[in-house]
C-alpha atoms as a PDB file:
ATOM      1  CA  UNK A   1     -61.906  29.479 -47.739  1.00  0.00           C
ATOM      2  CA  UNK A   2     -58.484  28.986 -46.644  1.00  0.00           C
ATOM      3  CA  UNK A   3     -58.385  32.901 -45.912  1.00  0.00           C
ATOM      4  CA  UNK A   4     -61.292  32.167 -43.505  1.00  0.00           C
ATOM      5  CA  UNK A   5     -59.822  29.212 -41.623  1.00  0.00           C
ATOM      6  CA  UNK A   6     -55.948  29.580 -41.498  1.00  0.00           C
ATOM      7  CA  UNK A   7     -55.947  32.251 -38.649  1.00  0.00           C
ATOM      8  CA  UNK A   8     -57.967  29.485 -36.581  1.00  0.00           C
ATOM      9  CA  UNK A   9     -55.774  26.370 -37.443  1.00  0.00           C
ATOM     10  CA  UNK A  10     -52.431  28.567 -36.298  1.00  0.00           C
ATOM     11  CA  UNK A  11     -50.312  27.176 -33.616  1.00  0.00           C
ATOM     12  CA  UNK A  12     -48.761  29.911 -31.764  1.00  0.00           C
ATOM     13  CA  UNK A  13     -45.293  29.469 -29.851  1.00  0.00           C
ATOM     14  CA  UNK A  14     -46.044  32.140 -27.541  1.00  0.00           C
ATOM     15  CA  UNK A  15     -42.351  32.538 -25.568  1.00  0.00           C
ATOM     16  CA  UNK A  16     -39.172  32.223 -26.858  1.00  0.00           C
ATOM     17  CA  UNK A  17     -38.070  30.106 -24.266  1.00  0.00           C
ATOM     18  CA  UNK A  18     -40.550  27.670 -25.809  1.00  0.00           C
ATOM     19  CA  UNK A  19     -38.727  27.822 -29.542  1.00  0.00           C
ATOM     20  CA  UNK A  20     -36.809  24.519 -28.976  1.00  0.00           C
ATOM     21  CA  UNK A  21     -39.356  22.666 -27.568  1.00  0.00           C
ATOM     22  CA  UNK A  22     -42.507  23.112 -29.844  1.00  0.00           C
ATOM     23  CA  UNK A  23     -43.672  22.967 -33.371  1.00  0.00           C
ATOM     24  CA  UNK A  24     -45.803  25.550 -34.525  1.00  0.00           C
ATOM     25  CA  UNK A  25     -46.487  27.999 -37.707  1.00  0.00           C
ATOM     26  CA  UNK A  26     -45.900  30.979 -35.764  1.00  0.00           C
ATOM     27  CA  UNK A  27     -43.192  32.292 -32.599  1.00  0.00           C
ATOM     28  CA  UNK A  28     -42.990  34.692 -30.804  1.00  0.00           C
ATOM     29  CA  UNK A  29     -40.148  36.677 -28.434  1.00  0.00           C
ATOM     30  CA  UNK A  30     -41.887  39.284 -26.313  1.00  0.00           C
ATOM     31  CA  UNK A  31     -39.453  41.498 -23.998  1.00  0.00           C
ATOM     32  CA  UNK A  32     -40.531  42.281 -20.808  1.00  0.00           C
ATOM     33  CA  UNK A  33     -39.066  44.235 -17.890  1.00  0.00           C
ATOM     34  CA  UNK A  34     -40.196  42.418 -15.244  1.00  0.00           C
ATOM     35  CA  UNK A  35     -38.285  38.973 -16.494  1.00  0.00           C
ATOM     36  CA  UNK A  36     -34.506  39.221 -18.126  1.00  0.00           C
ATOM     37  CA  UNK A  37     -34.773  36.682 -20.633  1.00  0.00           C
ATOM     38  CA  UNK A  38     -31.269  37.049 -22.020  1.00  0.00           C
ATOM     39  CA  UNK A  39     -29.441  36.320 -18.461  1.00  0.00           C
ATOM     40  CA  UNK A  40     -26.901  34.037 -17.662  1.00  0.00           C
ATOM     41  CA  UNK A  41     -28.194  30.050 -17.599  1.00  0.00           C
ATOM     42  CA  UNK A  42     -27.094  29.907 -14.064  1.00  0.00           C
ATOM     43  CA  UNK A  43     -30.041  31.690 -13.287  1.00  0.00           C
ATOM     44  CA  UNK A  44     -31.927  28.539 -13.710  1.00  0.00           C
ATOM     45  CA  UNK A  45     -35.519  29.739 -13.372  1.00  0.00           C
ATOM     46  CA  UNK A  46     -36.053  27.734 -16.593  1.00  0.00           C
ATOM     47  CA  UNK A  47     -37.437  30.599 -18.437  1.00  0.00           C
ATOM     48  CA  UNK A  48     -33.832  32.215 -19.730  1.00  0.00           C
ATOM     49  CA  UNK A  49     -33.301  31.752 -23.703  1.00  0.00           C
ATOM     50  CA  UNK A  50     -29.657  30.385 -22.551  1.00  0.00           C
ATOM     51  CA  UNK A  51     -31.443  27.640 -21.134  1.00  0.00           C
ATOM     52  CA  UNK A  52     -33.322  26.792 -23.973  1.00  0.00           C
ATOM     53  CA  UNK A  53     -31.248  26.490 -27.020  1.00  0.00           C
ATOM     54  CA  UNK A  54     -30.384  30.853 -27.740  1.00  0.00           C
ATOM     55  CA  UNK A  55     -26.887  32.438 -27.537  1.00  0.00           C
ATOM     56  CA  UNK A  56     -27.582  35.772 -25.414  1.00  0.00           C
ATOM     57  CA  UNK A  57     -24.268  37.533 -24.497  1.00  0.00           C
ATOM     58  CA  UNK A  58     -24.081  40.700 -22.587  1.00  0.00           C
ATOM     59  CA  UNK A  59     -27.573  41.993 -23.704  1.00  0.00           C
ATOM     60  CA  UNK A  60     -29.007  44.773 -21.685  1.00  0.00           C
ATOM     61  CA  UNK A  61     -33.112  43.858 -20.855  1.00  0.00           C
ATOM     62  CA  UNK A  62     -34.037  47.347 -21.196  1.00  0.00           C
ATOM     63  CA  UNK A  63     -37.438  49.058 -19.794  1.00  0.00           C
ATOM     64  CA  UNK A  64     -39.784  50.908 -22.445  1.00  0.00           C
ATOM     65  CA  UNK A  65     -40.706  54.509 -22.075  1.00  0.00           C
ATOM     66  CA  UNK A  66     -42.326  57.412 -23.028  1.00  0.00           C
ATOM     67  CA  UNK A  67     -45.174  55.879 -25.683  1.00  0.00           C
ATOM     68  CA  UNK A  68     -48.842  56.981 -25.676  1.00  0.00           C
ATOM     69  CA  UNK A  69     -51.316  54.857 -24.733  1.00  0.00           C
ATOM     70  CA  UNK A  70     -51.771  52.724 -28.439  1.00  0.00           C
ATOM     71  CA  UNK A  71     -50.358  55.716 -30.366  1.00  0.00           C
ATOM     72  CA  UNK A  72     -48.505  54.319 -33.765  1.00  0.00           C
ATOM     73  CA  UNK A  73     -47.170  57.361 -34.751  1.00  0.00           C
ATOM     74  CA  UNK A  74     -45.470  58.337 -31.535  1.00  0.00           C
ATOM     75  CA  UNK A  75     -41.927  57.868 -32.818  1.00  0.00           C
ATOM     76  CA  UNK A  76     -40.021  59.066 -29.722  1.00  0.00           C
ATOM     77  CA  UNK A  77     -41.461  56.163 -27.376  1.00  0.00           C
ATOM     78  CA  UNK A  78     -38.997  53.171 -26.494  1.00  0.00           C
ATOM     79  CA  UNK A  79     -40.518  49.663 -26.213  1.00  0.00           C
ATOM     80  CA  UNK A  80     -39.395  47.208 -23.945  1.00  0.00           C
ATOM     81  CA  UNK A  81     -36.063  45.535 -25.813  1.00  0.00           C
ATOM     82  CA  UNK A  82     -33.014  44.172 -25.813  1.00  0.00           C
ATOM     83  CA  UNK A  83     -29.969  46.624 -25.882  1.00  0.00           C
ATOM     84  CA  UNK A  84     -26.565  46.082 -26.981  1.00  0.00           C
ATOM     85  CA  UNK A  85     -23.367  47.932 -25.644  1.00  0.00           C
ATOM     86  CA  UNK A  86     -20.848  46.591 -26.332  1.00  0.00           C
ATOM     87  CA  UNK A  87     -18.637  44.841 -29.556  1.00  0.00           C
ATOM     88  CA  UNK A  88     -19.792  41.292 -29.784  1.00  0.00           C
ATOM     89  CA  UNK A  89     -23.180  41.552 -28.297  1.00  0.00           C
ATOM     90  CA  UNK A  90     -25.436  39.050 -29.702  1.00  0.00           C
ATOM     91  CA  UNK A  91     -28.592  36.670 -30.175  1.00  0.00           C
ATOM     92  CA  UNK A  92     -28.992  33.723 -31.691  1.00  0.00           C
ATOM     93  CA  UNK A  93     -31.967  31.464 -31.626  1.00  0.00           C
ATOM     94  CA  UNK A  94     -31.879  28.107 -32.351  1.00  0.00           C
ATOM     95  CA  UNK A  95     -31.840  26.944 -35.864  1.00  0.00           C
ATOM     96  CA  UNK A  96     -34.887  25.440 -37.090  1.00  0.00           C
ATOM     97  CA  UNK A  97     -36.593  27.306 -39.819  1.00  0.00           C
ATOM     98  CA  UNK A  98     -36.651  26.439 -42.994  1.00  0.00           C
ATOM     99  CA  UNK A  99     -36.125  22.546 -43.146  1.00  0.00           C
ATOM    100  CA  UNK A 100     -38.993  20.385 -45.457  1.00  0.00           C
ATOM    101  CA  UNK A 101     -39.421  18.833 -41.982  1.00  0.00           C
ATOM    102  CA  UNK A 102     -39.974  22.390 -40.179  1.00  0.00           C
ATOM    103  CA  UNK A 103     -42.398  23.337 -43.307  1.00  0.00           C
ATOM    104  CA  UNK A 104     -44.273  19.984 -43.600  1.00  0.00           C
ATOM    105  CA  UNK A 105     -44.860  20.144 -39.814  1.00  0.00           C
ATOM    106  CA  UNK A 106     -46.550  23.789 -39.881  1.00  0.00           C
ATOM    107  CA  UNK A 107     -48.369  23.272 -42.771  1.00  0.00           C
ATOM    108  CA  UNK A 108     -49.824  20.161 -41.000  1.00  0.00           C
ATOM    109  CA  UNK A 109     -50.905  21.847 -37.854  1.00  0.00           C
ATOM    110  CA  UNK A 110     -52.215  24.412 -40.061  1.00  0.00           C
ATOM    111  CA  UNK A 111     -54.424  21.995 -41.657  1.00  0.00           C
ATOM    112  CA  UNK A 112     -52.870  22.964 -45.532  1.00  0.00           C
ATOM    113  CA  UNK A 113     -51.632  20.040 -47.845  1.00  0.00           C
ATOM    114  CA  UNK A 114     -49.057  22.665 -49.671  1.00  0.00           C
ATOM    115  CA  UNK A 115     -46.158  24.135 -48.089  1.00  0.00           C
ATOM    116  CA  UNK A 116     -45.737  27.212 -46.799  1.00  0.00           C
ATOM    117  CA  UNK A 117     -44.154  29.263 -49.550  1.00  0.00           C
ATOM    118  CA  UNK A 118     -42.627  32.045 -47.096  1.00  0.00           C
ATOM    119  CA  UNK A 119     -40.772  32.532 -44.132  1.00  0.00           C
ATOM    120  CA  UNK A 120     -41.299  35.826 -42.547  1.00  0.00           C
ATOM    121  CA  UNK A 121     -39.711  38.104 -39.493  1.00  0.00           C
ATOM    122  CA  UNK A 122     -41.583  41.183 -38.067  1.00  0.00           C
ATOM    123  CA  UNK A 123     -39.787  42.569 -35.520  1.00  0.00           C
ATOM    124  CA  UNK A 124     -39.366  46.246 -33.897  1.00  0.00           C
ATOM    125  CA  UNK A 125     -35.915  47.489 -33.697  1.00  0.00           C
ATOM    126  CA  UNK A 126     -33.970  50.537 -33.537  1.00  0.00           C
ATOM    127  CA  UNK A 127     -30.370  51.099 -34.787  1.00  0.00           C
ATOM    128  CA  UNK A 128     -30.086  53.377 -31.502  1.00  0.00           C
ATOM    129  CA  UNK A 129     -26.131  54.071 -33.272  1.00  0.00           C
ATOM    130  CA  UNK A 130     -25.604  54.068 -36.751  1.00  0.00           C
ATOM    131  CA  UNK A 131     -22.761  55.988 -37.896  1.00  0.00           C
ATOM    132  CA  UNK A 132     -20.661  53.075 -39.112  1.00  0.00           C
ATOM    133  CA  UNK A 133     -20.447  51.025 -42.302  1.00  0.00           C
ATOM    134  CA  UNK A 134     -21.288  47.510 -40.540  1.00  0.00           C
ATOM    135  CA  UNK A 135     -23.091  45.023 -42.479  1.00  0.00           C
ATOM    136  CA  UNK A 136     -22.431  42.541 -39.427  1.00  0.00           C
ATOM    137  CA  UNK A 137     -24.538  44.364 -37.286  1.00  0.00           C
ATOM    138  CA  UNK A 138     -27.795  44.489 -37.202  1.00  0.00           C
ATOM    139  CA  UNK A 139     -31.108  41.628 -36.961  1.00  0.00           C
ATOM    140  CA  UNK A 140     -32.201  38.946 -39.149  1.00  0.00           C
ATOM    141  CA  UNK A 141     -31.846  35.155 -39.991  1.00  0.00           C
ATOM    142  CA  UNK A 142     -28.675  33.305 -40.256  1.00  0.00           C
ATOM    143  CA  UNK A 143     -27.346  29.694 -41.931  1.00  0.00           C
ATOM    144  CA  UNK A 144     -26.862  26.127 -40.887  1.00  0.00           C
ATOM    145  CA  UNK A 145     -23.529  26.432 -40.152  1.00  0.00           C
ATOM    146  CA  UNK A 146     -21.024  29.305 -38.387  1.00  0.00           C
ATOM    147  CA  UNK A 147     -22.931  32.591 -36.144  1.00  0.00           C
ATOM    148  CA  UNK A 148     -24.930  35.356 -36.970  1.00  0.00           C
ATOM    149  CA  UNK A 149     -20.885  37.316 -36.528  1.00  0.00           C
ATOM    150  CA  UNK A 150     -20.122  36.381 -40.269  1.00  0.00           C
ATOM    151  CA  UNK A 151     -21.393  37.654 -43.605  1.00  0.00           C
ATOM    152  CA  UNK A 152     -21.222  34.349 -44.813  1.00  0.00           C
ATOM    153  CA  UNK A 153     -24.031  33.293 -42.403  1.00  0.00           C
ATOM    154  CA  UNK A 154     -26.558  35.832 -43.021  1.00  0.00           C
ATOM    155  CA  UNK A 155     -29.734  34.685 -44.886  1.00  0.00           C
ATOM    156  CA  UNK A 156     -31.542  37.950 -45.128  1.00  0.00           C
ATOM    157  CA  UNK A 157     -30.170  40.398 -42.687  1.00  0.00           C
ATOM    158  CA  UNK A 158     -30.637  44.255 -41.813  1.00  0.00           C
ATOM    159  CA  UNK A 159     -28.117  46.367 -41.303  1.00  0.00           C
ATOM    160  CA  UNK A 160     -26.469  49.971 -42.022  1.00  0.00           C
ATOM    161  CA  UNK A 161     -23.977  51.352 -43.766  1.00  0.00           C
ATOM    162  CA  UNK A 162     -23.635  54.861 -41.770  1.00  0.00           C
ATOM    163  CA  UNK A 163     -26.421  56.023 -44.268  1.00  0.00           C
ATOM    164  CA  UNK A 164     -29.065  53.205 -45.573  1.00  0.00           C
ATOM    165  CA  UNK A 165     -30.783  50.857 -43.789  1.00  0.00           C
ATOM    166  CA  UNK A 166     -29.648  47.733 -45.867  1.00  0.00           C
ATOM    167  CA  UNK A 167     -30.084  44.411 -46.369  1.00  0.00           C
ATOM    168  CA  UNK A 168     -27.620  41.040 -46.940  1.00  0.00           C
ATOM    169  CA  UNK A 169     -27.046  37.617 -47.461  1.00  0.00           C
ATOM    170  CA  UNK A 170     -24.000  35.328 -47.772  1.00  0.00           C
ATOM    171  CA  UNK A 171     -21.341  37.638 -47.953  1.00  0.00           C
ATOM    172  CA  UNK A 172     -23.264  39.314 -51.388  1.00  0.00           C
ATOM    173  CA  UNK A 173     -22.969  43.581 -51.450  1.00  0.00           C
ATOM    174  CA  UNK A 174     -25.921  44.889 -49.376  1.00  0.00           C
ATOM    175  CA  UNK A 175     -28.456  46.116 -51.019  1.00  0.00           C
ATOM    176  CA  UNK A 176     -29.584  49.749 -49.448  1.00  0.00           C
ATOM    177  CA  UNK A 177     -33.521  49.710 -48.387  1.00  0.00           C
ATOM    178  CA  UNK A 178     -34.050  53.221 -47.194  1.00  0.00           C
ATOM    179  CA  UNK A 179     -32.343  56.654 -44.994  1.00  0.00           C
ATOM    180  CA  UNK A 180     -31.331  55.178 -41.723  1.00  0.00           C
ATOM    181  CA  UNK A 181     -31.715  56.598 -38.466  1.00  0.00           C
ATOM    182  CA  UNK A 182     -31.833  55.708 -34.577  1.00  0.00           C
ATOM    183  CA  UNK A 183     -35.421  55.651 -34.174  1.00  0.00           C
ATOM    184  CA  UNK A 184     -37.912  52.121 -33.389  1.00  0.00           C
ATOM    185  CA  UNK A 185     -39.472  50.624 -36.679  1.00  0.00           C
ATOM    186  CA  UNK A 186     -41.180  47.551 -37.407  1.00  0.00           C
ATOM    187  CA  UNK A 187     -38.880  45.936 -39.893  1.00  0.00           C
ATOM    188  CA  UNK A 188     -40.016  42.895 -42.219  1.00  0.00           C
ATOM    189  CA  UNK A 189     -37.705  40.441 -44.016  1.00  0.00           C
ATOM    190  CA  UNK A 190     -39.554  37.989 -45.828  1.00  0.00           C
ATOM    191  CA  UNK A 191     -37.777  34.787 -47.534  1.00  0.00           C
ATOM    192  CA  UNK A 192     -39.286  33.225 -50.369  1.00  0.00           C
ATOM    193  CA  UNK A 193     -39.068  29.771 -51.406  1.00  0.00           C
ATOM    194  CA  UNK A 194     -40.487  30.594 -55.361  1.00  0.00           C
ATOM    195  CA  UNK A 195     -37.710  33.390 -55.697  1.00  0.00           C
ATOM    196  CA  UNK A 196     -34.868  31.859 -53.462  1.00  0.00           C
ATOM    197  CA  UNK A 197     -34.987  35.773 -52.347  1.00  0.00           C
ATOM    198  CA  UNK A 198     -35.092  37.837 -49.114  1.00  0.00           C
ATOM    199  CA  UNK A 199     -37.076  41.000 -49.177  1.00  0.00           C
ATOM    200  CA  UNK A 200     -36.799  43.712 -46.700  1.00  0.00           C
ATOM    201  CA  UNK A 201     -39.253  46.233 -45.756  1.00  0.00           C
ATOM    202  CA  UNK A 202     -39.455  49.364 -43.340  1.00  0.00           C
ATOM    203  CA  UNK A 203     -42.982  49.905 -41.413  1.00  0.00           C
ATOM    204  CA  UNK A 204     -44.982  48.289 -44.156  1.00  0.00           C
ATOM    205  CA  UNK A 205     -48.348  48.866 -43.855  1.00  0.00           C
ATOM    206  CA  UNK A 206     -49.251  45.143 -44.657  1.00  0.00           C
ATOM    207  CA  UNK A 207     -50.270  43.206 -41.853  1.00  0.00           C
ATOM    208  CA  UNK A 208     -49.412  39.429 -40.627  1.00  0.00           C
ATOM    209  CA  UNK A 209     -51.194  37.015 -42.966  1.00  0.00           C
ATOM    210  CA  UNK A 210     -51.708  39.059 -45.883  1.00  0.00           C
ATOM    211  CA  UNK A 211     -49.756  38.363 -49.003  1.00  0.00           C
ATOM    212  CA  UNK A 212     -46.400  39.536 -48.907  1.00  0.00           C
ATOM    213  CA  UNK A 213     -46.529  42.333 -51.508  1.00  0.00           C
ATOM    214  CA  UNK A 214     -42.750  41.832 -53.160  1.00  0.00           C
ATOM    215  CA  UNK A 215     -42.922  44.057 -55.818  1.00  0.00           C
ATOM    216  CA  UNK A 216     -43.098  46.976 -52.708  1.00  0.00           C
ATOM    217  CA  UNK A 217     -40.073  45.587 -51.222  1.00  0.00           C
ATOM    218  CA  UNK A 218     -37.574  48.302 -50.496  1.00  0.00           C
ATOM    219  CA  UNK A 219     -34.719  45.613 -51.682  1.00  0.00           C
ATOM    220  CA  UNK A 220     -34.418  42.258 -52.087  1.00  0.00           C
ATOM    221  CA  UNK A 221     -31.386  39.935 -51.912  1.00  0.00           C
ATOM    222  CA  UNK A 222     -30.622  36.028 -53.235  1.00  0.00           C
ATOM    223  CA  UNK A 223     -30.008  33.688 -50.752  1.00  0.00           C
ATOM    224  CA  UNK A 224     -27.639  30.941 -51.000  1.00  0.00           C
ATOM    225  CA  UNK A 225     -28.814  27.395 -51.338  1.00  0.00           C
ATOM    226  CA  UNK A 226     -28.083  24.070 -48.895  1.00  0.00           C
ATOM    227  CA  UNK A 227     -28.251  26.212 -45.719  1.00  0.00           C
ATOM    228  CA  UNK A 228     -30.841  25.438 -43.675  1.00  0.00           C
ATOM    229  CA  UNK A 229     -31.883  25.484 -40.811  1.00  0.00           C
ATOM    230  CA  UNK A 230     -32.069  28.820 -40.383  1.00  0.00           C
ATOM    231  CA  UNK A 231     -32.023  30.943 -37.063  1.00  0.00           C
ATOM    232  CA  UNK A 232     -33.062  34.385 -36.131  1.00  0.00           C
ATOM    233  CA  UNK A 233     -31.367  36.778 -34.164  1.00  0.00           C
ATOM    234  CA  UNK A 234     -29.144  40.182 -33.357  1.00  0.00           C
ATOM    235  CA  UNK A 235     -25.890  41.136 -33.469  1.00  0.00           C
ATOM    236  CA  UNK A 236     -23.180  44.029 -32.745  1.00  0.00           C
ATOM    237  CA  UNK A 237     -19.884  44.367 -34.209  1.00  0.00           C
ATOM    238  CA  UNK A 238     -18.261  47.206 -33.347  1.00  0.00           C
ATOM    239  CA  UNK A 239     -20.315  51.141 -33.349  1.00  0.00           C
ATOM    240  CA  UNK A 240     -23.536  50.420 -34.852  1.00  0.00           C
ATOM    241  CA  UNK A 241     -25.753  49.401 -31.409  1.00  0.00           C
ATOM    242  CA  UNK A 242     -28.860  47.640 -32.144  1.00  0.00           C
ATOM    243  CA  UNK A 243     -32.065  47.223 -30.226  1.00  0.00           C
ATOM    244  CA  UNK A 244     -34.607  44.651 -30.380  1.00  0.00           C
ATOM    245  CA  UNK A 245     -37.906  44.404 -29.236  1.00  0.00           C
ATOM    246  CA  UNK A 246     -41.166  42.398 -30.322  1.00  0.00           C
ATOM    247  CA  UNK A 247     -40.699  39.584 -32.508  1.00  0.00           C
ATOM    248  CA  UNK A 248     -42.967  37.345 -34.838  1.00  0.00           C
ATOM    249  CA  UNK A 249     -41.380  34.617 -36.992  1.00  0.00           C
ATOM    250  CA  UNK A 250     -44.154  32.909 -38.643  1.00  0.00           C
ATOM    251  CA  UNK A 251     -44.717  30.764 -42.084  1.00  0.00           C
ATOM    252  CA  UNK A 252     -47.615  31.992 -44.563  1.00  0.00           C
ATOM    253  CA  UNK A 253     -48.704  30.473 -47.706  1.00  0.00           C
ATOM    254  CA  UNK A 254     -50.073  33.061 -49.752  1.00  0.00           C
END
């Protein structure tokens, strides 16, 4: 039954604006080009992530292009993202995933007396350069304490190594997940609470809400223990320049 009902018992944290100020199972950042959501706080039209608990430095709000109308497979299109340019280009979300309190809470809205055994990021992003070895840059979730900058932060994080698409956590040797390259994919990292692993995947063709299929996982990673809350977010180093666009952070149980 719980299949059935879940999907109707989700709270959805529909902006990321809102991130800081509601409790929910799932949360969404959606990039548009009519709003720049990673401006300056000055701005003060209350909707800017800086005003609302993120880090966004020197990100470029960047119009989509070129897709066909609902077309999956069009590869070449560009959807509405955030750009970096430039060596320390990043964003950070607030931390709050992964706490018994952050866990109890959604599995309460959601009407479930377990917890939710997994954490999971879908997001679309494109290495738009990746000719570098730079496991710093790249998307994913980061510790309690320090920036998404460090190695030591990561908590299941994509990146490349000039070649491979990889994933990392803590400072531990990347493992490779597939050929990189600089076009948009739907990337999934998926933490779980039974394995104390991250898993990364490249346009799965598994869907939000259906059981994470691990054993498919192009890689998996440990993560390191007595660092939560976690975050989610971006960042550049040096050469690699990421993009990011959609984003769905979102506990399952399954």
């Amino acid at each position: 039954m719980k299949n059935f009902y879940l999907p109707l018992a989700r709270k959805h944290v529909r902006a990321g604006a809102r991130w800081a100020h509601e409790m929910g199972t799932d949360y969404w950042l959606h990039i548009t080009s009519g709003l720049d959501q990673a401006a300056a706080a000055s701005t003060a039209t209350g909707d800017e992530l800086a005003e609302n608990g993120w880090i966004a430095t020197a990100l470029t709000n960047t119009v989509g292009a070129g897709g066909d109308f609902g077309a999956l497979g069009d590869t070449t299109r560009t959807p509405n993202h955030f750009l970096t340019d430039a060596a320390g280009d990043l964003l950070e979300s607030p931390r709050l995933f992964g706490t018994y309190e952050h866990m109890r809470g959604a599995a309460d809205i959601a009407g479930m007396s377990d917890m939710p055994r997994f954490l999971i990021a879908r997001f679309w992003g494109a290495m738009t350069v990746h000719s570098a070895d730079e496991p710093r840059t790249g998307w994913g979730f980061f510790e309690d304490a320090g920036n998404i900058t460090l190695e030591a932060v990561q908590a299941g994080f994509i990146s490349s190594d000039g070649t491979n698409f990889q994933i990392g956590a803590n400072a531990a040797t990347p493992v490779n997940l597939q050929a990189d390259d600089a076009l948009w994919h739907e990337f999934v990292i998926v933490l779980d609470v039974l394995t104390l692993k991250a898993y990364g995947y490249v346009d799965p063709t598994w869907r939000a809400y259906e059981p994470p299929p691990l054993p498919s996982a192009l890689g998996s990673i440990a993560l390191a223990a007595d660092e939560v809350p976690y975050g989610f977010g971006m960042h550049m180093l040096t050469t690699n320049r990421p993009g990011l666009g959609l984003t769905h952070i979102y506990y399952d149980w399954k």
